[in-house]
Protein backbone atom coordinates (compact mmCIF):
# COMPACT_ATOMS: atom_id res chain seq x y z
CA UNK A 1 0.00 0.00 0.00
CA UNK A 2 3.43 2.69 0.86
CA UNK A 3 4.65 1.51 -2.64
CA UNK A 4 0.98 2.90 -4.62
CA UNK A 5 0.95 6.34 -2.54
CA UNK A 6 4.66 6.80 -3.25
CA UNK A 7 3.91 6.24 -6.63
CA UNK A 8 1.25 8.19 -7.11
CA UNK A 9 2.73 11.04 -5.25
CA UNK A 10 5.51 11.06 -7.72
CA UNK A 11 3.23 10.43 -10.83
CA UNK A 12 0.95 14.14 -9.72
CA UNK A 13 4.22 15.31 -8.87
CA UNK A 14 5.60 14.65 -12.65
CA UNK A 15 1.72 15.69 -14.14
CA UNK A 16 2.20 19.05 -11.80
CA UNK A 17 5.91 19.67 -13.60
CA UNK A 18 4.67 18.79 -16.94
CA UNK A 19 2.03 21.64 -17.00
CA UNK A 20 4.36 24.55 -16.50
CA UNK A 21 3.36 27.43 -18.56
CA UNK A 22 5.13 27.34 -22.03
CA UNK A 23 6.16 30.97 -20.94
CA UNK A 24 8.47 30.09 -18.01
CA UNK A 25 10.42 27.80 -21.07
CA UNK A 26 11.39 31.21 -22.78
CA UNK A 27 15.36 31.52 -22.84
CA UNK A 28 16.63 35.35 -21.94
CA UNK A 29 16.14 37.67 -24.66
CA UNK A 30 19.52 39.53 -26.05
CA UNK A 31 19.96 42.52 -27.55
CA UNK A 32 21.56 41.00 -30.35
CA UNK A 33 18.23 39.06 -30.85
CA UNK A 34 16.40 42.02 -30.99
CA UNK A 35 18.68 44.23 -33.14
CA UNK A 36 18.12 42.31 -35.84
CA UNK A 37 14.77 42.75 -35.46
CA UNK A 38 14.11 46.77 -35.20
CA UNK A 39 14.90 49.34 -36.99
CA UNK A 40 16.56 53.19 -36.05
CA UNK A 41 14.00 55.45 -36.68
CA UNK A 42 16.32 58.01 -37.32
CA UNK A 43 17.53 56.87 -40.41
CA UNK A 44 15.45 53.91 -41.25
CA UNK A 45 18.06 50.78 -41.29
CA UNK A 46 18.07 47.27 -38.66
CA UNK A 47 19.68 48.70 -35.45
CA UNK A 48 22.00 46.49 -35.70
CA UNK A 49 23.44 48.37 -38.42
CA UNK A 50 22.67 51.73 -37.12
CA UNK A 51 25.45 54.11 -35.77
CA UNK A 52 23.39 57.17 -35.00
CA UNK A 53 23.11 58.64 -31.74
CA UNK A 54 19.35 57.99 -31.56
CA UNK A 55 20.49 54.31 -32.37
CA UNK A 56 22.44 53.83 -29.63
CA UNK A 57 19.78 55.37 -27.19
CA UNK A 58 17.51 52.70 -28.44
CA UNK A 59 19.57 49.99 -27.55
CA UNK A 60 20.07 51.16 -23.82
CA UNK A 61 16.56 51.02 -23.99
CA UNK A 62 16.25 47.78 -24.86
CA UNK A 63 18.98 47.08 -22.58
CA UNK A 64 17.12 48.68 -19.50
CA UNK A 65 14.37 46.45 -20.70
CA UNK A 66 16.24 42.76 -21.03
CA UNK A 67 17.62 43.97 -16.90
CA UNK A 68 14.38 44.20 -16.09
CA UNK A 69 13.68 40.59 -17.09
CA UNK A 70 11.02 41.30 -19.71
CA UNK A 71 10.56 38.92 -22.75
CA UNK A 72 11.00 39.50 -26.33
CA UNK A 73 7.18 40.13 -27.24
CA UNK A 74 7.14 42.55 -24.44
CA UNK A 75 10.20 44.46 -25.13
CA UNK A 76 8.88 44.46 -29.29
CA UNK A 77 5.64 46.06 -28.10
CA UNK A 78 7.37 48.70 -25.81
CA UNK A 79 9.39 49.53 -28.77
CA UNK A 80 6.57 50.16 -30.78
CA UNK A 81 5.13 52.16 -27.70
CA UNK A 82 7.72 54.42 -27.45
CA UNK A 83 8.82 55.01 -31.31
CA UNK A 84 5.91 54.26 -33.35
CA UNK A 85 4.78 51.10 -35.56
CA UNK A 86 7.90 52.12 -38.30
CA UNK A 87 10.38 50.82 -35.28
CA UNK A 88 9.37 47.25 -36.74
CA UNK A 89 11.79 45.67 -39.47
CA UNK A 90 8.97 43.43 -40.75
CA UNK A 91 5.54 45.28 -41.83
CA UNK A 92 2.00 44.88 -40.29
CA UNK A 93 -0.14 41.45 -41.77
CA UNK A 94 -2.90 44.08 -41.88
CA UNK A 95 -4.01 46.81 -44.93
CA UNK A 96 -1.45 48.59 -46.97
CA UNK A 97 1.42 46.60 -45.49
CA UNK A 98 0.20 43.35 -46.51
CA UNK A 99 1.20 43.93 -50.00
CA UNK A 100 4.67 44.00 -48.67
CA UNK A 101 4.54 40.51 -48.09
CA UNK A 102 2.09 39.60 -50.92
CA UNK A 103 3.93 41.43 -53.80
CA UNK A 104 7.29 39.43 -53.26
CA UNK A 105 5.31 36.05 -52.96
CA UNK A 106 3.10 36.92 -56.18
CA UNK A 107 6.01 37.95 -58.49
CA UNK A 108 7.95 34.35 -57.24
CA UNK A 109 4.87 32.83 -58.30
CA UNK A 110 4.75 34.46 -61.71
CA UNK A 111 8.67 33.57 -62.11
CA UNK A 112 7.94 30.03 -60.89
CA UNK A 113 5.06 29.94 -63.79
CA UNK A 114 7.05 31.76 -66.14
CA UNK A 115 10.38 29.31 -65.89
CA UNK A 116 7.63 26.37 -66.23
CA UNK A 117 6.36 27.30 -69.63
CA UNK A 118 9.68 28.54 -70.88
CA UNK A 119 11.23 24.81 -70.06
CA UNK A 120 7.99 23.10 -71.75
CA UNK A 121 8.22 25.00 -74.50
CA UNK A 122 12.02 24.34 -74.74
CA UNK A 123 11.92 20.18 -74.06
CA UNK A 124 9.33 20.29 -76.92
CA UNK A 125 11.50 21.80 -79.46
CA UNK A 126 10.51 24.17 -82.14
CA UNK A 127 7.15 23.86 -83.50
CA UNK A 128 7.96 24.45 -87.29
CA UNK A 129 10.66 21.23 -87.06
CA UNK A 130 9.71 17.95 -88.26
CA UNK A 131 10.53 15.33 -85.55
CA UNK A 132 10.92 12.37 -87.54
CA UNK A 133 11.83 13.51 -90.07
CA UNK A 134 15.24 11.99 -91.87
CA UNK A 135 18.31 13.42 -92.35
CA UNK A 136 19.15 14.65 -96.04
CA UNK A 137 21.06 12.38 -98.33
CA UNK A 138 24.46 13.57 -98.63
CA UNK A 139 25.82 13.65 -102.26
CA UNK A 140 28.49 10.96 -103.37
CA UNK A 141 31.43 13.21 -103.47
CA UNK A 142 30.59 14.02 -99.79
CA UNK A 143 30.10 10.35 -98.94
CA UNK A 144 33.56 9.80 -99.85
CA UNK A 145 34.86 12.77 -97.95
CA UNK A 146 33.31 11.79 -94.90
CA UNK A 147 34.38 8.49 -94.88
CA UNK A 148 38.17 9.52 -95.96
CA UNK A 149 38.15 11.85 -92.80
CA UNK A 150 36.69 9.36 -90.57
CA UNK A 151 39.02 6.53 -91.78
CA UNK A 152 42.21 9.04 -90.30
CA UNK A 153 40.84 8.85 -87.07
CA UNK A 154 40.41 5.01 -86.48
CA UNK A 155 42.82 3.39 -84.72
């Protein structure tokens, strides 16, 4: 009877550490993580780029944020509090910004398309040719030639 409540107290105890919040998982955020991520709104490249002055006040914000143990969702949407949407390197999923991302993945597909009916068209040769059709018949005096020429190169 010990041995089932030890074994159930060790089987809630595993259930109990099993359903931790996905959130408590989330490694450290760095600012190097984040650079990458944001831009300077100064002058409009990643801040990991960035050398202007208002760059490098925007990373010891981000800074002050990663010491105060926030995650990298949080810190994203403070950024976005403090400098506006434009702070974001990638655009909104939402109105005009969405043809950012649907203009790139259109003109792939028309390239895509494009490449496959140029390569069709190619592997089935020109239309005016004749397939089957057999070779011309070469003239005696050419006959000869050819064999003369081929005869120098057997061995």
């Amino acid at each position: 009877m010990r041995q089932l409540v030890v074994l159930l107290s060790l089987s809630l105890v595993a259930v109990a550490l099993a359903a931790t919040p996905a959130t408590a998982a989330q490694p450290t955020p760095s600012l190097t993580d984040i650079e990458d991520e944001v831009m300077c709104p100064i002058c409009g490249t990643p801040l990991n780029l960035a050398d202007a002055p208002q760059a490098e006040r925007e990373r010891a914000f981000i800074r002050r944020l990663i010491a105060q143990g926030q995650t990298k969702d949080e810190i994203l949407d403070a950024l976005v509090r403090e400098y506006g949407d434009e702070v974001l390197a990638t655009p909104d999923s939402g109105g005009f910004d969405l043809a950012a991302w649907l203009v790139p993945a259109g003109a792939l597909l028309v390239a895509v398309l494009a490449l496959g009916f140029g390569v069709r068209h190619w592997r089935r040769g020109r239309p005016d040719a004749e397939p089957d059709a057999p070779p011309p018949e070469l003239d005696p005096s050419e006959r000869e030639r050819l064999r003369s020429d081929l005869a120098n190169y057997d061995l």
